[in-house]
Protein backbone atom coordinates (compact mmCIF):
# COMPACT_ATOMS: atom_id res chain seq x y z
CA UNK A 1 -49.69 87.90 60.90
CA UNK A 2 -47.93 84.36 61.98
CA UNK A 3 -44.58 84.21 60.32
CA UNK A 4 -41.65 81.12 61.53
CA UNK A 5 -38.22 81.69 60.35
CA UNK A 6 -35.88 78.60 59.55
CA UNK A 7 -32.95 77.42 58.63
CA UNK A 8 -32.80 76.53 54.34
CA UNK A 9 -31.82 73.28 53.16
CA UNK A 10 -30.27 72.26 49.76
CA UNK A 11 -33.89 72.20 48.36
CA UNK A 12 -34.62 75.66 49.14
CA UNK A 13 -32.97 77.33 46.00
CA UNK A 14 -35.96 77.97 44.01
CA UNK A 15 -38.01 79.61 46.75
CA UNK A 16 -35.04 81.99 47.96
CA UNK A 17 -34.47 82.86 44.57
CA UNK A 18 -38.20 83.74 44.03
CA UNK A 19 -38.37 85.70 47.38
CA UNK A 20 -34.97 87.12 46.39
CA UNK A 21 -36.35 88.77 42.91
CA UNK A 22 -39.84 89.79 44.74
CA UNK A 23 -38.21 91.57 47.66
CA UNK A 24 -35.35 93.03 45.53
CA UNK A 25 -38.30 94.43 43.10
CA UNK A 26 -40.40 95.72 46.01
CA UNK A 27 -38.03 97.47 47.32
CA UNK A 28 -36.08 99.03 44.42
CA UNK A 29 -39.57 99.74 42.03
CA UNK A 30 -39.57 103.14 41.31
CA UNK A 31 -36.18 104.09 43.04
CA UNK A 32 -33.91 102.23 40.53
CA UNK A 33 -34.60 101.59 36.47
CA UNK A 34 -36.87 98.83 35.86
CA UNK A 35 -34.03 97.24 33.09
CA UNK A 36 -31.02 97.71 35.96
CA UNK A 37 -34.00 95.75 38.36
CA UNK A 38 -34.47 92.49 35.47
CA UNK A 39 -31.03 92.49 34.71
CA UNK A 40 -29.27 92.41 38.46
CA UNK A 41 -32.49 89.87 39.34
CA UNK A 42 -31.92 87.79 36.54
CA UNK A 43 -28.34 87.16 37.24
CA UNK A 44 -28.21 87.93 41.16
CA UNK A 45 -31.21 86.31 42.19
CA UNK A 46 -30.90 82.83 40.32
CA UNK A 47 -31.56 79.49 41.83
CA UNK A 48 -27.72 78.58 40.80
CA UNK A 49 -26.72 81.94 43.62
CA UNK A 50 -28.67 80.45 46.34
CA UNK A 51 -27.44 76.99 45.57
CA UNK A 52 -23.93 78.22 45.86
CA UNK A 53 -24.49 79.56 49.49
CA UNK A 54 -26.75 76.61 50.43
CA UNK A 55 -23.55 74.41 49.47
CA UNK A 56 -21.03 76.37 51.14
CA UNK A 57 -20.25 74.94 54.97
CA UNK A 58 -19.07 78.89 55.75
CA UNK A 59 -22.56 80.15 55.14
CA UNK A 60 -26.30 79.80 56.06
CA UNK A 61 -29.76 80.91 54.67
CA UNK A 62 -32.60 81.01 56.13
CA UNK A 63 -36.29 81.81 55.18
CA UNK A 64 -39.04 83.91 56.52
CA UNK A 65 -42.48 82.19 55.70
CA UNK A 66 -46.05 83.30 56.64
CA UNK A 67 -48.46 81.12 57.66
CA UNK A 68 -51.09 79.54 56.51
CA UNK A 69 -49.56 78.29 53.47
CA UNK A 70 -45.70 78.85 53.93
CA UNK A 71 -45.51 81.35 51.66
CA UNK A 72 -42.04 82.79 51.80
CA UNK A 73 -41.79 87.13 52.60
CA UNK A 74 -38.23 87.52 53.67
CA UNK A 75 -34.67 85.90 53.90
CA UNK A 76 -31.41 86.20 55.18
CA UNK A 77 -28.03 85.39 53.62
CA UNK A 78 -24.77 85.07 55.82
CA UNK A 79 -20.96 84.45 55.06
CA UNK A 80 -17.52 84.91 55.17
CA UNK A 81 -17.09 88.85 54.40
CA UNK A 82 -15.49 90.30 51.11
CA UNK A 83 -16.48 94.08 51.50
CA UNK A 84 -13.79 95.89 50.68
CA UNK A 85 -13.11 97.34 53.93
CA UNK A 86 -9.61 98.38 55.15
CA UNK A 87 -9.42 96.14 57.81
CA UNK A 88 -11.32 93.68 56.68
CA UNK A 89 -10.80 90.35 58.92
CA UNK A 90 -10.59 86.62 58.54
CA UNK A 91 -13.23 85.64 60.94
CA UNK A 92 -15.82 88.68 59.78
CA UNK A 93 -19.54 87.46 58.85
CA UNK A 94 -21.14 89.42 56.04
CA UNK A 95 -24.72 89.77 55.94
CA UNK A 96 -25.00 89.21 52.02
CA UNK A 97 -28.78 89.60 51.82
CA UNK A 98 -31.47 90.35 54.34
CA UNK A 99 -35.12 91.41 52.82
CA UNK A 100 -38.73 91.30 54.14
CA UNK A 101 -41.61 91.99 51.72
CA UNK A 102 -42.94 96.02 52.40
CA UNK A 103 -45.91 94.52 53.78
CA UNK A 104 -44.50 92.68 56.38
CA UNK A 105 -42.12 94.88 57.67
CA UNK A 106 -42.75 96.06 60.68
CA UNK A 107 -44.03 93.36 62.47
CA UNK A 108 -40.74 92.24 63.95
CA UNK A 109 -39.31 89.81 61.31
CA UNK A 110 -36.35 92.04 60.54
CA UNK A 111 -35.56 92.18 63.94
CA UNK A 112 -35.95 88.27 63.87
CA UNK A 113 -33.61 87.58 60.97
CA UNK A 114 -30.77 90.15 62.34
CA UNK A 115 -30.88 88.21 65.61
CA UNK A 116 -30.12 84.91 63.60
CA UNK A 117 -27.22 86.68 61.83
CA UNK A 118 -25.40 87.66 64.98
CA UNK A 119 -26.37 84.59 66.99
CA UNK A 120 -24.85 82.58 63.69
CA UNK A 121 -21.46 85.24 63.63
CA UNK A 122 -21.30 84.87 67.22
CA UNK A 123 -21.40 80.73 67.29
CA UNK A 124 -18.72 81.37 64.57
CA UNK A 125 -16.70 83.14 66.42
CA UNK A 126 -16.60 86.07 64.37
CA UNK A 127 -16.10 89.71 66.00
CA UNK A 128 -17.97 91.59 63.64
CA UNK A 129 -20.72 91.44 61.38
CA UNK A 130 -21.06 94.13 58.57
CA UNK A 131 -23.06 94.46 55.43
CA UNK A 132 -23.66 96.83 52.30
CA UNK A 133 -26.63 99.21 52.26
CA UNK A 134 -27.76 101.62 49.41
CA UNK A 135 -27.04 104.82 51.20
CA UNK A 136 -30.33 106.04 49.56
CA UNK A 137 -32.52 103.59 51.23
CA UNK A 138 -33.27 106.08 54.70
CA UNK A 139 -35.10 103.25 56.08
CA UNK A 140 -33.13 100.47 55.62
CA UNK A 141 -29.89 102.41 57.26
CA UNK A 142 -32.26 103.48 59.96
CA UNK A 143 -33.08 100.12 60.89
CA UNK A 144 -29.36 98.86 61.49
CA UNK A 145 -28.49 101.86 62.89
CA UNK A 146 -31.06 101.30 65.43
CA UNK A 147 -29.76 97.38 65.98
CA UNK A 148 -26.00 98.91 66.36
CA UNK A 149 -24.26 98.86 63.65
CA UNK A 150 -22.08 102.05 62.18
CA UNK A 151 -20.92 103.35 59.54
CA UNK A 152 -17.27 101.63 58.71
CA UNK A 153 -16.89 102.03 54.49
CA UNK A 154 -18.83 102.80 51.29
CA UNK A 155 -18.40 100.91 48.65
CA UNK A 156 -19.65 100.96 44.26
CA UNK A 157 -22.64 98.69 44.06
CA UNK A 158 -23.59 97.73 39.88
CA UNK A 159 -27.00 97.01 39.63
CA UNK A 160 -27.84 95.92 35.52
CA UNK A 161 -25.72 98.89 33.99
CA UNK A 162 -25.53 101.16 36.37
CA UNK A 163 -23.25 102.06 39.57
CA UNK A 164 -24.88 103.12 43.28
CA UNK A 165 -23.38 104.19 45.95
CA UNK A 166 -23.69 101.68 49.24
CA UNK A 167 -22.21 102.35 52.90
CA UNK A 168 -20.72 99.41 54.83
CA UNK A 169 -22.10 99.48 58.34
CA UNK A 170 -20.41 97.64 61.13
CA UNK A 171 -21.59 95.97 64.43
CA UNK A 172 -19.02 94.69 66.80
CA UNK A 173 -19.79 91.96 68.50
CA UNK A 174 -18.73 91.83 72.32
């Protein structure tokens, strides 16, 4: 499977926001209600959301596409952190979304996309890059665990009408 990974540009909304509302539903189908899944893509996973970030100088987006075709199957979403962590710091990166398609995962491009988050925090100058995880997705934790990161907060997650429990994981960056 040939996948590249780039950076987005300002005409790049519609296609994150697409591969936003697939990967959120194929990962979430059959684990969370189907009306919590519409209701957090519909207003979560908008073109308008992704436009926001593409606009904003603090973050950057990129966009995992396979090949032939360009067809996108993952993204990543970085920023200026607002987990609610105790000790939360100006210069923390947040990864705000980071999803591969089921059937592309693993073939590396997880690994691919992390690397661009803490190659981005680092350029930034940021010492630590954390993110929210459902603490019920065992494979998803896994994975950072295995890249570094630990567990540093939970936090109340509302998905359409309903509340989930996340962890905040932490990776400190040397």
């Amino acid at each position: 499977m040939n996948t590249h990974v780039r950076v987005c540009g300002p005409d790049d909304a519609q296609a994150l926001a697409l591969i936003g509302k697939a990967t959120f539903l194929d990962a979430f189908a059959g684990v969370l209600s189907g009306q919590d899944i519409l209701a957090h893509c519909a207003t979560h996973h908008a073109a308008e959301v992704y436009s926001a970030w593409l606009s904003d100088p603090r973050a950057r987006t990129w966009l995992a596409e396979i090949e032939p075709g360009n067809a996108p199957v993952g993204y990543l979403v970085v920023a200026p952190a607002s987990l609610p962590v105790a000790d939360l710091r100006h210069d923390d990166i947040e990864v705000k979304r980071i999803y591969v398609l089921q059937r592309i995962q693993g073939t590396g491009l997880g690994l691919r996309l992390m690397k661009e988050a803490l190659t981005f925090a680092t350029l930034a100058g940021s010492r630590r890059l954390l993110l929210g995880v459902y603490g019920k997705n065992e494979r998803a934790v896994a994975f950072y665990e295995r890249f570094g990161f630990t567990r540093v907060g939970t936090r109340r997650f509302r998905v359409g009408h309903n509340d989930y429990d996340d962890l905040i994981l932490g990776f400190d960056i040397a």
